[in-house]
Protein backbone atom coordinates (compact mmCIF):
# COMPACT_ATOMS: atom_id res chain seq x y z
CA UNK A 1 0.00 0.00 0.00
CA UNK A 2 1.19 3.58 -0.75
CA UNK A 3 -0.76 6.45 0.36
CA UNK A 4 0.62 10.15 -0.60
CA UNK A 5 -1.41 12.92 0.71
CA UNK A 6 -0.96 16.76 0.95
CA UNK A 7 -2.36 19.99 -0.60
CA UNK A 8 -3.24 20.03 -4.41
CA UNK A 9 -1.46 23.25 -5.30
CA UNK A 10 0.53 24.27 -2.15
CA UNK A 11 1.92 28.16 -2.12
CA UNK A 12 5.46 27.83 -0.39
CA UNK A 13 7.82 27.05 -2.87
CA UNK A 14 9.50 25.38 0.28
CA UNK A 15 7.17 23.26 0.43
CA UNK A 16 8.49 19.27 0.61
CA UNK A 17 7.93 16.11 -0.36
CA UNK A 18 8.13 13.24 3.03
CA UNK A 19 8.80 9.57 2.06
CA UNK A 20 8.53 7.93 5.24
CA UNK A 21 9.55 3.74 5.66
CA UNK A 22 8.78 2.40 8.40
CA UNK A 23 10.65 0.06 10.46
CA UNK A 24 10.19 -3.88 11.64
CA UNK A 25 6.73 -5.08 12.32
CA UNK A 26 4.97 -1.58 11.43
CA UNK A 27 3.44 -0.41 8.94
CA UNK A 28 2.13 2.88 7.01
CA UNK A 29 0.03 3.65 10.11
CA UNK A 30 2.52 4.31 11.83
CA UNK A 31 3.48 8.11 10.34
CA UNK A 32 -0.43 8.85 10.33
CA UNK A 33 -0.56 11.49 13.67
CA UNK A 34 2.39 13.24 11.98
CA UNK A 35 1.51 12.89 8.58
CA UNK A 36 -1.79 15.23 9.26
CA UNK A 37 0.60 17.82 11.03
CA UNK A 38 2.97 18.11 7.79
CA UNK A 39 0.30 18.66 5.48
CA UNK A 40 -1.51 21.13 7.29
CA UNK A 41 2.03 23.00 7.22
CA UNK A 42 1.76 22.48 3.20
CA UNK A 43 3.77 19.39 2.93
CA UNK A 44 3.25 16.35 0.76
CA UNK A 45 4.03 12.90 2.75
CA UNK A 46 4.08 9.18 1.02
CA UNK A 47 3.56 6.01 3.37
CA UNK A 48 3.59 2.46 2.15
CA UNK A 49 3.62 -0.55 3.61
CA UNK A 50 6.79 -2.73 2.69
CA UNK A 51 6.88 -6.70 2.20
CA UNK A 52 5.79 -8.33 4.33
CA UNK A 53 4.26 -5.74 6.42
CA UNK A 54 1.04 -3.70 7.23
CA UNK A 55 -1.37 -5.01 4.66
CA UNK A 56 1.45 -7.40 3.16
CA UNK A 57 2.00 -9.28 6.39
CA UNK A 58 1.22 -13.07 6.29
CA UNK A 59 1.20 -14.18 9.59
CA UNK A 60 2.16 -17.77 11.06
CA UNK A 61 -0.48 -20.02 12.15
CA UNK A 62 0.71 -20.11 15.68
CA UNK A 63 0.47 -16.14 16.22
CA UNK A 64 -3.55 -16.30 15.22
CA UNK A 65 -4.22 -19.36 17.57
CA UNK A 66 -5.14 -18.53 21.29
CA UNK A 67 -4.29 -19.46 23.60
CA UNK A 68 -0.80 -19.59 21.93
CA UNK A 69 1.26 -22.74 21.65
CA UNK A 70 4.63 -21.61 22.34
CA UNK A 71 6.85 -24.48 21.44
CA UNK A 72 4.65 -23.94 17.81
CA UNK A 73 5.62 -20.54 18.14
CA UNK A 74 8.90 -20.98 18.26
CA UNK A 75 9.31 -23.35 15.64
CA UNK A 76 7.00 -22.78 13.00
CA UNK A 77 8.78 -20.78 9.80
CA UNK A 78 8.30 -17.53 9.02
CA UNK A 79 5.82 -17.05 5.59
CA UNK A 80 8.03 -14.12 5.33
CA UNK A 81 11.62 -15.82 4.81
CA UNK A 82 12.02 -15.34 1.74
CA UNK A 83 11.88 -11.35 1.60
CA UNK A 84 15.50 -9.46 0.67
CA UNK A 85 16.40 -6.41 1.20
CA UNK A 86 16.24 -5.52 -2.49
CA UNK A 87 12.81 -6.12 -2.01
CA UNK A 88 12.53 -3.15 0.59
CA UNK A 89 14.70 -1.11 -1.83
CA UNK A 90 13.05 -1.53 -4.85
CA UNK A 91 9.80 -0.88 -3.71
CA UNK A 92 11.16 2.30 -1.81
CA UNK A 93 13.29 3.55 -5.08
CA UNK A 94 10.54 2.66 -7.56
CA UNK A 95 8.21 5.36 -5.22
CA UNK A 96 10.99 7.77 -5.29
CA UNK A 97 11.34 7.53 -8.92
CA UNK A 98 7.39 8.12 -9.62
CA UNK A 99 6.95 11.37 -7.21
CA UNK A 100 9.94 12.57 -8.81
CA UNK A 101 8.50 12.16 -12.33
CA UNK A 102 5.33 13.48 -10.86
CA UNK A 103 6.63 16.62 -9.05
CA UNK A 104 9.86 17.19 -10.36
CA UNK A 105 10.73 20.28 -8.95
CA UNK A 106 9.66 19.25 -5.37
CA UNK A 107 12.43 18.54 -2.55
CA UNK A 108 12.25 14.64 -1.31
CA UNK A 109 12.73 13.88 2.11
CA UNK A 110 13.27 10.16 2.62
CA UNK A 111 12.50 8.90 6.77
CA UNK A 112 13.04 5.66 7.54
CA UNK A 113 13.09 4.55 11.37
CA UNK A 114 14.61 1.62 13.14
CA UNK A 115 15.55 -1.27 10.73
CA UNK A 116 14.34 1.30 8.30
CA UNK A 117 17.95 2.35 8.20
CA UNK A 118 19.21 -0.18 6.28
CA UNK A 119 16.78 1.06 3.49
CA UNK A 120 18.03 4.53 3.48
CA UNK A 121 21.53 3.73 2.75
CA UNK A 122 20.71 1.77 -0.16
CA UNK A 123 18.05 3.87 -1.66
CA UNK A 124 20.57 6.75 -1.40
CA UNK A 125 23.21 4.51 -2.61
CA UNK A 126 21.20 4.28 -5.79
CA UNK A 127 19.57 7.46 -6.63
CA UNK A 128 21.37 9.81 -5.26
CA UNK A 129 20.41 12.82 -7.38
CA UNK A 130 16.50 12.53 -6.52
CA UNK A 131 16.76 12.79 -2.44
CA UNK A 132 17.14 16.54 -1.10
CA UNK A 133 17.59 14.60 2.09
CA UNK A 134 17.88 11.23 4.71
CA UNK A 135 16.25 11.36 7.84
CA UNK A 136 17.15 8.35 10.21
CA UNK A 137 14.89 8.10 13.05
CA UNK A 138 16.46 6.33 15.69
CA UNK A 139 17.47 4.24 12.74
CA UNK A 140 20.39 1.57 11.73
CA UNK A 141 22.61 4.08 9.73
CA UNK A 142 24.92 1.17 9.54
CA UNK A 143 28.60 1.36 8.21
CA UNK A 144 29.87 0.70 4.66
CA UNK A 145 30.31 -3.59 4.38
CA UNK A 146 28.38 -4.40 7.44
CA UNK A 147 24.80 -5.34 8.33
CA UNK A 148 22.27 -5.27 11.18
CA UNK A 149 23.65 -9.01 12.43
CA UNK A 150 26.72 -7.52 12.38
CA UNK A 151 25.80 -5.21 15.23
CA UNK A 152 24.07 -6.97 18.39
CA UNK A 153 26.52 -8.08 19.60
CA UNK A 154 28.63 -5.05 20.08
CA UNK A 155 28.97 -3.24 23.76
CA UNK A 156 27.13 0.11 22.64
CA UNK A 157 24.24 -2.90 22.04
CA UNK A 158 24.61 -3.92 25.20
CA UNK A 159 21.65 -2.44 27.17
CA UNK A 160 19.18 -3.06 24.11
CA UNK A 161 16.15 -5.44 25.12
CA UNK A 162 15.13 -6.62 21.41
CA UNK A 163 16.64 -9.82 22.52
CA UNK A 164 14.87 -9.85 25.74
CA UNK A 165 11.01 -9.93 23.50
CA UNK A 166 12.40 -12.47 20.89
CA UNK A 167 10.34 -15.76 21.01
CA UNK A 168 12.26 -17.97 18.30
CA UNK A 169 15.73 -18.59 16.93
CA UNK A 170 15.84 -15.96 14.06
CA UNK A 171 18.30 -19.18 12.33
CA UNK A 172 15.09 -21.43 12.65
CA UNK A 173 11.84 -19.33 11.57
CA UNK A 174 13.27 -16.84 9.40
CA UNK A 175 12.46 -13.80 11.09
CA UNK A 176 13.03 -11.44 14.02
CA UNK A 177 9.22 -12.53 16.25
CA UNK A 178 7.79 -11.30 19.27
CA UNK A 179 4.37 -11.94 20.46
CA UNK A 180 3.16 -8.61 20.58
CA UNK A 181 -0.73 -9.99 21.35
CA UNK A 182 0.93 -11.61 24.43
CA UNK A 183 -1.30 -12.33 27.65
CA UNK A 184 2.00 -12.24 30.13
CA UNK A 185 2.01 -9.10 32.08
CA UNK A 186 5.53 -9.64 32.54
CA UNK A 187 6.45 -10.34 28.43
CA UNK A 188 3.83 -7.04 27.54
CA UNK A 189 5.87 -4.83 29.99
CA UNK A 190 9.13 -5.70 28.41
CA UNK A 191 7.86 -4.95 24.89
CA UNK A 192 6.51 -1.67 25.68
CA UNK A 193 9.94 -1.28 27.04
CA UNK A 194 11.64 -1.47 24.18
CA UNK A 195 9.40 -0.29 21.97
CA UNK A 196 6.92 2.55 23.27
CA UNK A 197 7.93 3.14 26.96
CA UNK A 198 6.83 6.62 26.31
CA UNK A 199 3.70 5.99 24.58
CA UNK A 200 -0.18 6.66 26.58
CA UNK A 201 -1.36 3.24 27.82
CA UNK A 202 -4.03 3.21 25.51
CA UNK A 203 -2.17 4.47 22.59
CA UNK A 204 0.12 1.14 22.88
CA UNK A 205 -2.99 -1.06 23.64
CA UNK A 206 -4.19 -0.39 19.84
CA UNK A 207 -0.37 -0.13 18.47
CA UNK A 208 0.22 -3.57 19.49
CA UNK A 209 -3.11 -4.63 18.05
CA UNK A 210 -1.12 -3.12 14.58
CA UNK A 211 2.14 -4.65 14.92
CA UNK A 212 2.69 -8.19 13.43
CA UNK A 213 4.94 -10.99 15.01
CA UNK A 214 7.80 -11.15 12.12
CA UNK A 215 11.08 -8.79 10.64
CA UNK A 216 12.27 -11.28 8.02
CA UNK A 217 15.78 -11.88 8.61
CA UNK A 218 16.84 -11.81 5.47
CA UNK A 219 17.02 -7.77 5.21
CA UNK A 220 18.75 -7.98 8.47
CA UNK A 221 22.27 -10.12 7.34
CA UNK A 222 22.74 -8.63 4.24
CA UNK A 223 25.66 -5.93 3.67
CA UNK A 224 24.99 -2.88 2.64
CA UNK A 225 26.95 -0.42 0.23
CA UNK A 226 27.36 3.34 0.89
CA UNK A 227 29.97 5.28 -0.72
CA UNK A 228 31.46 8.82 -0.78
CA UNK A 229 30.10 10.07 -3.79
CA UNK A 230 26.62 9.22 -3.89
CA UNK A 231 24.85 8.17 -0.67
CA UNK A 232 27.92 10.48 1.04
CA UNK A 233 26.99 13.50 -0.89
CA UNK A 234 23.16 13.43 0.68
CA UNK A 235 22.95 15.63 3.13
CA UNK A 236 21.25 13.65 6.36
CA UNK A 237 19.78 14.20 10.03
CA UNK A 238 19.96 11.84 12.53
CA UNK A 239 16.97 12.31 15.04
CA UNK A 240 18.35 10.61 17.89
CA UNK A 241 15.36 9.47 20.11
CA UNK A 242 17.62 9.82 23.86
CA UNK A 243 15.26 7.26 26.06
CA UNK A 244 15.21 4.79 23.38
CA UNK A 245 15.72 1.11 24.69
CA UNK A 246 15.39 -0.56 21.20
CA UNK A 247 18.06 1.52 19.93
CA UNK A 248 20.17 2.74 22.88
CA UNK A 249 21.93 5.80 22.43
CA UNK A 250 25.20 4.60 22.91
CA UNK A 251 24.36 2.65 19.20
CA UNK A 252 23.05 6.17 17.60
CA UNK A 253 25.88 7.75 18.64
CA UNK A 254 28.41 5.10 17.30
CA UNK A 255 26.67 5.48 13.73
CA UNK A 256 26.81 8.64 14.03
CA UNK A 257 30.43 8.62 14.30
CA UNK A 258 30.70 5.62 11.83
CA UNK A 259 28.78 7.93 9.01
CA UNK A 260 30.84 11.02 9.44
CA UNK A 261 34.27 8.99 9.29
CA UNK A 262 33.03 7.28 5.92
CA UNK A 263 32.50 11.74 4.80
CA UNK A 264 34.26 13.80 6.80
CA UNK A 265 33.00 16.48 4.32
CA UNK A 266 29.68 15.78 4.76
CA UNK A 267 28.76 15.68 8.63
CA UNK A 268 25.71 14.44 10.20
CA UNK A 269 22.67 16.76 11.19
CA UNK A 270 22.21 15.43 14.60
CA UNK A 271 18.62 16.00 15.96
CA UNK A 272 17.88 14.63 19.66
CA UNK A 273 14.41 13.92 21.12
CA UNK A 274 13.49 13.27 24.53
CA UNK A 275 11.50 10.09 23.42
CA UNK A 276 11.58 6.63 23.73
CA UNK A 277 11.49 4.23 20.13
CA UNK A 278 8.12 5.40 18.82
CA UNK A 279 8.15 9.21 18.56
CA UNK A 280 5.87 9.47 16.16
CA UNK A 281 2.96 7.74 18.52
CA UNK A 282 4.04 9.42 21.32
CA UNK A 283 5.34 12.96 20.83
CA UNK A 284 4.29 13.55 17.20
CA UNK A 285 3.97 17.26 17.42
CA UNK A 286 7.79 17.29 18.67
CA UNK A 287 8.72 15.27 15.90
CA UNK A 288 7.00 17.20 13.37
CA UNK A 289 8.82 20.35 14.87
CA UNK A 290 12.35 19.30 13.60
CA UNK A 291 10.70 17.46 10.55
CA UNK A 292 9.46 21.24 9.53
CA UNK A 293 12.73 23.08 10.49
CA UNK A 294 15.17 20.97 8.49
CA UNK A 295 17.79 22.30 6.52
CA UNK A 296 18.53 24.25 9.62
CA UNK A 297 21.56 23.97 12.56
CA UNK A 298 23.11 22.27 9.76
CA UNK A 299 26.86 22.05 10.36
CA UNK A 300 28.77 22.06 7.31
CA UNK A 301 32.39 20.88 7.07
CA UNK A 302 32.79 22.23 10.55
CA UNK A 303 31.39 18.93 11.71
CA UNK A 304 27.98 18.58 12.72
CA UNK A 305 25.32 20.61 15.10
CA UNK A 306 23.42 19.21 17.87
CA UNK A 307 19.78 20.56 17.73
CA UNK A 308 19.18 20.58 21.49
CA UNK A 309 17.90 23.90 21.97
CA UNK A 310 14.70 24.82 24.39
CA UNK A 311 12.94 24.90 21.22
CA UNK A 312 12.70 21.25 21.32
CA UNK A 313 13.50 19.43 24.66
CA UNK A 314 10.61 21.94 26.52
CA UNK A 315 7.38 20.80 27.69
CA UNK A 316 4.06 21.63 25.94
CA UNK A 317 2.11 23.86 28.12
């Protein structure tokens, strides 16, 4: 599914154009809270759902019996297995390519968050010269030759708790699966956790009711390829979400640094955000906020600008 929505003739010649990709076990609906804040600023936004996700999940048998049979659970493969991450990119470059055709002269800001990550650096690896900008929302930026897999394991990983919700060997099903329709108190707290420790009760009641039990793996072990002179001439933002517990901060930070040693001439935007993993459920009009003032703080050559101003750590009266 791709929606794109957004005035029909907007004035500002500003005015942008927001891919957002969402990350593991979401969907489109994820970006819908901000997605009605960008347009009303005059903004066009595109969602889709990507394999294996929102509308293209296929779910395993075991998830959609109740009570659930863990040992079937934990065995049962993924219908999802077989998805690449060439998959994810395609589908994300072939909706580049289209807006572009369609609204040529407007700028095209790509979001992806989380696993979402690994998307961005391929997309921008391969077409460069349509993307006015990345945005990684407490997203994988991950280094030139590696992958996700290559990752977990390291110490800024350390105090993560994705592997504390997994309920299968990724090597056996396929996929990356939680239970996120769980009935133990104790599992449900841990997920919200990781995931949406900032998010209203009844907010992560229905997002949970959204989310579906498998990330194919697949995505996850494959390298990626960035280099200098095309996804390194993009100029990016890193929204850095400072609570998160999927992500920790200690990870952001090392990408971060990872990104601007692969182009030292191009430094990261960094962006922080007082939020947990899901910003966009639970602080959308914060998120928003630095989504409408990009461009800005920017650091140039200098190396790169934390926006941390008032502006957007303050509470909302």
């Amino acid at each position: 599914m791709i929606t794109e929505t957004g005035p029909a003739a907007p004035a500002d010649p500003d005015a942008k154009t927001f891919v957002f990709v969402h990350g593991g076990a979401h969907g489109a609906w994820a970006f819908e809270r901000v997605t009605s804040l960008l347009v009303k600023g005059g903004h066009h936004v595109a969602t889709q759902d990507l394999p294996g996700h929102g509308l293209n999940a296929r779910l395993p048998r075991s998830y959609v019996a109740r009570p659930l049979d863990p040992q079937g659970f934990a065995t049962e493969p993924s219908p999802l297995a077989h998805v690449t991450l060439r998959d994810y990119c395609d589908q994300v470059t072939g909706t580049i390519r289209r807006l572009a055709e369609l609204m040529p002269h407007r700028r095209i800001v790509l979001l992806g968050h989380s696993m979402a990550g690994l998307i961005l650096n391929q997309v921008g690896e391969t077409v460069p010269e349509l993307i006015d900008r990345l945005v990684y929302l407490s997203a994988w930026m991950i280094a030139d030759g590696t992958s996700f897999g290559d990752y977990m394991a390291a110490p800024e990983f350390s105090t993560g708790l994705i592997p504390t919700v997994l309920l299968a060997d990724p090597a056996v099903v396929g996929a990356l699966r939680m239970d996120f329709r769980s009935a133990d108190p104790d599992y449900r707290a841990r997920v919200k956790a990781a995931f949406g420790a900032d998010v209203d009760d009844r907010d992560w009641d229905a997002v949970t009711h959204l989310l579906t039990p498998d990330t194919p793996i697949g995505p996850l072990a494959e390298r990626v390829t960035i280099t200098p002179d095309r996804w390194g001439r993009i100029p990016r933002t890193y929204i850095s979400c400072t609570d998160d517990r999927a992500v920790p901060p200690a990870a952001q930070r090392r990408f971060i640094a990872e990104a601007d040693k692969h182009t030292p001439d191009n430094p990261t935007d960094v962006r922080e955000l007082p939020t947990g993993h899901s910003p966009f459920v639970s602080q959308p009009e914060r998120l928003a906020e630095v989504l409408l003032t990009l461009g800005r703080f920017t650091g140039g050559a200098a190396g790169h600008r934390r926006a941390t101003t008032e502006y957007f750590v303050k509470e909302k009266p």
